[in-house]
N, C-alpha and C. Protein backbone atom coordinates (compact mmCIF):
# COMPACT_ATOMS: atom_id res chain seq x y z
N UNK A 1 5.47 6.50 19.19
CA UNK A 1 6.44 5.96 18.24
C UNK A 1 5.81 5.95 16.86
N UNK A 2 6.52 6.42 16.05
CA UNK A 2 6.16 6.69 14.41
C UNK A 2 6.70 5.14 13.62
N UNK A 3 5.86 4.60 13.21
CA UNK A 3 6.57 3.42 12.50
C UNK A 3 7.02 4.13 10.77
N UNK A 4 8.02 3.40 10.88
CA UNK A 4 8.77 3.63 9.59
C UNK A 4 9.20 2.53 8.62
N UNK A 5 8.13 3.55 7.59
CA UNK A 5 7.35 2.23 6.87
C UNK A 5 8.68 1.75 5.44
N UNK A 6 9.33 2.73 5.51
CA UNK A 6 10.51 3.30 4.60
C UNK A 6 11.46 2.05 4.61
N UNK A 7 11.61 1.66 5.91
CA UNK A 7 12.63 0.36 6.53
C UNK A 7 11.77 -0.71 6.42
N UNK A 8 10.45 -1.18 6.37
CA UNK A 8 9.69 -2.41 6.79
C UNK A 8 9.58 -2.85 5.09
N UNK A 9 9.36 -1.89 4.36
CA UNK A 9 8.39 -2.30 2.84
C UNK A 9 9.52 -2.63 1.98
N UNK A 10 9.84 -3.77 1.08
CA UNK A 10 11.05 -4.05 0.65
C UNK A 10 10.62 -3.11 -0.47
N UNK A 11 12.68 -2.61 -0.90
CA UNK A 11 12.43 -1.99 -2.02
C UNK A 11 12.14 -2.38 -3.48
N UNK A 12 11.61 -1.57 -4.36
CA UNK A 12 10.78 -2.17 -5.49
C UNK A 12 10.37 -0.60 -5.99
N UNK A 13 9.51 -0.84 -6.83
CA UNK A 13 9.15 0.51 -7.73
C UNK A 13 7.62 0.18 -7.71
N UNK A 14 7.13 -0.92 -8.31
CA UNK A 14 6.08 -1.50 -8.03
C UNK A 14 5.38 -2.71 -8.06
N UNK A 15 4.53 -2.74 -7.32
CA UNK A 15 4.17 -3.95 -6.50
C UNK A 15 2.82 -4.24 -6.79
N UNK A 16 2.30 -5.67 -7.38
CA UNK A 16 1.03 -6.00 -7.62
C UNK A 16 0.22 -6.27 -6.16
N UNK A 17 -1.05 -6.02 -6.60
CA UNK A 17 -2.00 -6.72 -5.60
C UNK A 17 -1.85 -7.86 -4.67
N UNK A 18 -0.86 -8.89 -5.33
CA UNK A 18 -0.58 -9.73 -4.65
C UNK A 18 0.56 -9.83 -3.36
N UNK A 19 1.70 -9.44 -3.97
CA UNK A 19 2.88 -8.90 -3.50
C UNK A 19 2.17 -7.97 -2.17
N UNK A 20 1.51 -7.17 -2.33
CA UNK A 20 1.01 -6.25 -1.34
C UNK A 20 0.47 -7.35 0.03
N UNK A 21 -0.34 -8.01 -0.47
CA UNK A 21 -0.93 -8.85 0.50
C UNK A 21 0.08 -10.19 1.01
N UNK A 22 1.02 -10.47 0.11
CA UNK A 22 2.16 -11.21 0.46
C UNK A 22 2.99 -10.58 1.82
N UNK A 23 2.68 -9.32 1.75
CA UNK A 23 3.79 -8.62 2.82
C UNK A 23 2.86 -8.49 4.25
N UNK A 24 1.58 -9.21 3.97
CA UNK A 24 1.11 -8.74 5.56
C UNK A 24 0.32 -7.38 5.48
N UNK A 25 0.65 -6.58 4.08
CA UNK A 25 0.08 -5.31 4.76
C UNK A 25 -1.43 -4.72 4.69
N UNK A 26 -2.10 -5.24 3.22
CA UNK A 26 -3.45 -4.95 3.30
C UNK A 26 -3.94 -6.19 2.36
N UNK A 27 -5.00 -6.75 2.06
CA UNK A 27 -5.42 -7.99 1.59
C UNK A 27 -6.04 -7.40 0.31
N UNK A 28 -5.69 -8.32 -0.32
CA UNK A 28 -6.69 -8.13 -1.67
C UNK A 28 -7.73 -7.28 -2.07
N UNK A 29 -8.54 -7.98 -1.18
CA UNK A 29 -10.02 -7.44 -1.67
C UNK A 29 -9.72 -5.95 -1.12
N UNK A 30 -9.22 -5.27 0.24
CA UNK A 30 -9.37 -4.48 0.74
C UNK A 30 -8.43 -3.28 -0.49
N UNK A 31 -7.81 -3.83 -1.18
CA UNK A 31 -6.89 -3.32 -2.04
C UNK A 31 -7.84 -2.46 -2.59
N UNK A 32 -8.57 -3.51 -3.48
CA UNK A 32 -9.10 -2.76 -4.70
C UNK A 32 -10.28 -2.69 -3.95
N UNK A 33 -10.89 -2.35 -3.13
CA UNK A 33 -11.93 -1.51 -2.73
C UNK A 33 -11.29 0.04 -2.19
N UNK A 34 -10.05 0.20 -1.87
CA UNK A 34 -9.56 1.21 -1.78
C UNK A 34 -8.96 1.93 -3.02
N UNK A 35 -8.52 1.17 -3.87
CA UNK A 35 -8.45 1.83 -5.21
C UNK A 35 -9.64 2.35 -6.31
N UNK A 36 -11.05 1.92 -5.83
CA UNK A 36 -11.98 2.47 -6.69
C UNK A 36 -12.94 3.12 -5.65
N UNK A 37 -12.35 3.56 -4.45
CA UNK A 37 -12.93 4.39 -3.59
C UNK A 37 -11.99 5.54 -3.79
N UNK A 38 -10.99 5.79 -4.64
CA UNK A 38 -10.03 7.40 -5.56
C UNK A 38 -9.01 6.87 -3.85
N UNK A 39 -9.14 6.00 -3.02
CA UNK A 39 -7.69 6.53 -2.00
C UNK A 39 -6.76 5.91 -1.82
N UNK A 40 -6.17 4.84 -3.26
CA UNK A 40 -5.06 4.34 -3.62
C UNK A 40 -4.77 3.90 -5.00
N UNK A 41 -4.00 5.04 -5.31
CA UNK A 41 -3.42 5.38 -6.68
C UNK A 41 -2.77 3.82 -7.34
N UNK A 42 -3.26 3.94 -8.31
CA UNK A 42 -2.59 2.92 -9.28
C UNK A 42 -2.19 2.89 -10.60
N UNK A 43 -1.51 2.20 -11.19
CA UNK A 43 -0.71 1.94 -12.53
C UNK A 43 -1.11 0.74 -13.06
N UNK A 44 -1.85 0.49 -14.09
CA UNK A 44 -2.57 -0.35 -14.78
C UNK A 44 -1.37 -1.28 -15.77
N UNK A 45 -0.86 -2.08 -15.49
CA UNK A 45 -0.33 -3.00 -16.61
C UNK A 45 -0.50 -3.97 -17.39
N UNK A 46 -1.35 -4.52 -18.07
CA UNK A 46 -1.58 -5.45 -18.70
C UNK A 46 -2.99 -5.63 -18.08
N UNK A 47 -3.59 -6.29 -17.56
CA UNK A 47 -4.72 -6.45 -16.34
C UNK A 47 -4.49 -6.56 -14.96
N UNK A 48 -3.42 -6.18 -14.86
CA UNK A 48 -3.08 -6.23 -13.41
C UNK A 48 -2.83 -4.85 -12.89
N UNK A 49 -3.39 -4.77 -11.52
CA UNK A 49 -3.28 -3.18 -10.93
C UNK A 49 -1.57 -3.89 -10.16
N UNK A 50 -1.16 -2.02 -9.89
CA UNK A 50 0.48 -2.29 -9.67
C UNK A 50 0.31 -0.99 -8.53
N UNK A 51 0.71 -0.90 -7.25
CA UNK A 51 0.60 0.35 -6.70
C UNK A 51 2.33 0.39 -6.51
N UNK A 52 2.32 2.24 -6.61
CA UNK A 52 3.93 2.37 -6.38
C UNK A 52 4.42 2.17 -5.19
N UNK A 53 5.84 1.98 -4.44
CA UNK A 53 6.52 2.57 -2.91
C UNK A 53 5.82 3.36 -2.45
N UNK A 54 6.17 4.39 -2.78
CA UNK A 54 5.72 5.43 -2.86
C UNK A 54 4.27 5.78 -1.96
N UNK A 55 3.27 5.31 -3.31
CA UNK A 55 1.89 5.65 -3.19
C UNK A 55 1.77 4.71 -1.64
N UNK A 56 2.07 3.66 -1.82
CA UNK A 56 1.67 2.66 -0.87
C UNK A 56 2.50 3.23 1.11
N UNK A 57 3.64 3.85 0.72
CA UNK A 57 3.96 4.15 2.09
C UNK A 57 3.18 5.39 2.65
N UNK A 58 2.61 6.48 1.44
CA UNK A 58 1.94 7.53 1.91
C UNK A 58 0.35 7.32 2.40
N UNK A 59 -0.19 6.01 1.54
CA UNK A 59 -1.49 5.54 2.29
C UNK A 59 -1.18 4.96 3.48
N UNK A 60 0.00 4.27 4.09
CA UNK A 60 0.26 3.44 5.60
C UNK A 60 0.43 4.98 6.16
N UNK A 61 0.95 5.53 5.97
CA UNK A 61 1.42 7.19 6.93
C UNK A 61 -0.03 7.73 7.21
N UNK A 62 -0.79 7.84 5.94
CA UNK A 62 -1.91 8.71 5.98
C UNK A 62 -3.00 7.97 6.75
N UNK A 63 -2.84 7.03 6.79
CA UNK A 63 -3.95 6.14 7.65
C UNK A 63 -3.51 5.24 9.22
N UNK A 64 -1.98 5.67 9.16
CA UNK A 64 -1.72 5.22 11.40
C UNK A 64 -2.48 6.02 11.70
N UNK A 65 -2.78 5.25 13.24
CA UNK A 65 -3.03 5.58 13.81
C UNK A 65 -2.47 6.16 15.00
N UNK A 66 -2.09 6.96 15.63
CA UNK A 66 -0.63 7.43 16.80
C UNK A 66 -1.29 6.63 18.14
N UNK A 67 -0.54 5.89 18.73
CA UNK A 67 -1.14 5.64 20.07
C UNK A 67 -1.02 6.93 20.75
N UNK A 68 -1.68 7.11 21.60
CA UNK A 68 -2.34 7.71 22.46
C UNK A 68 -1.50 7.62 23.86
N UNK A 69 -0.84 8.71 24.50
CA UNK A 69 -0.01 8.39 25.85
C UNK A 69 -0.81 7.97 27.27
């Protein structure tokens, strides 16, 4: 089963650091250690990092794992 991240992630354009970790899906710190490791794109606003839909459903896709039958 393919989860579909399209239906779970409310819609928005973009979403702070916080918001991200508000939803359950990756925590803070793990955020921005993935954003200055180049493997989650971001949009700088004011001092706050912002990741897009987008960026953020193609890192959950690019990183399931498929169970195994």
């Amino acid at each position: 089963m393919i989860t579909n991240y399209d239906n779970i992630i409310p819609q928005g354009v973009l979403f702070n650091l916080k918001q991200i970790e508000d939803m359950n899906l990756i925590k803070t710190d793990m955020s921005k250690k993935l954003i200055y490791a180049g493997e989650l794109e971001t949009v700088k606003i004011g001092k706050k990092l912002h990741v897009s839909r987008t960026e953020l459903i193609r890192y959950l896709n690019d990183n399931t794992i498929q169970k195994s039958a």
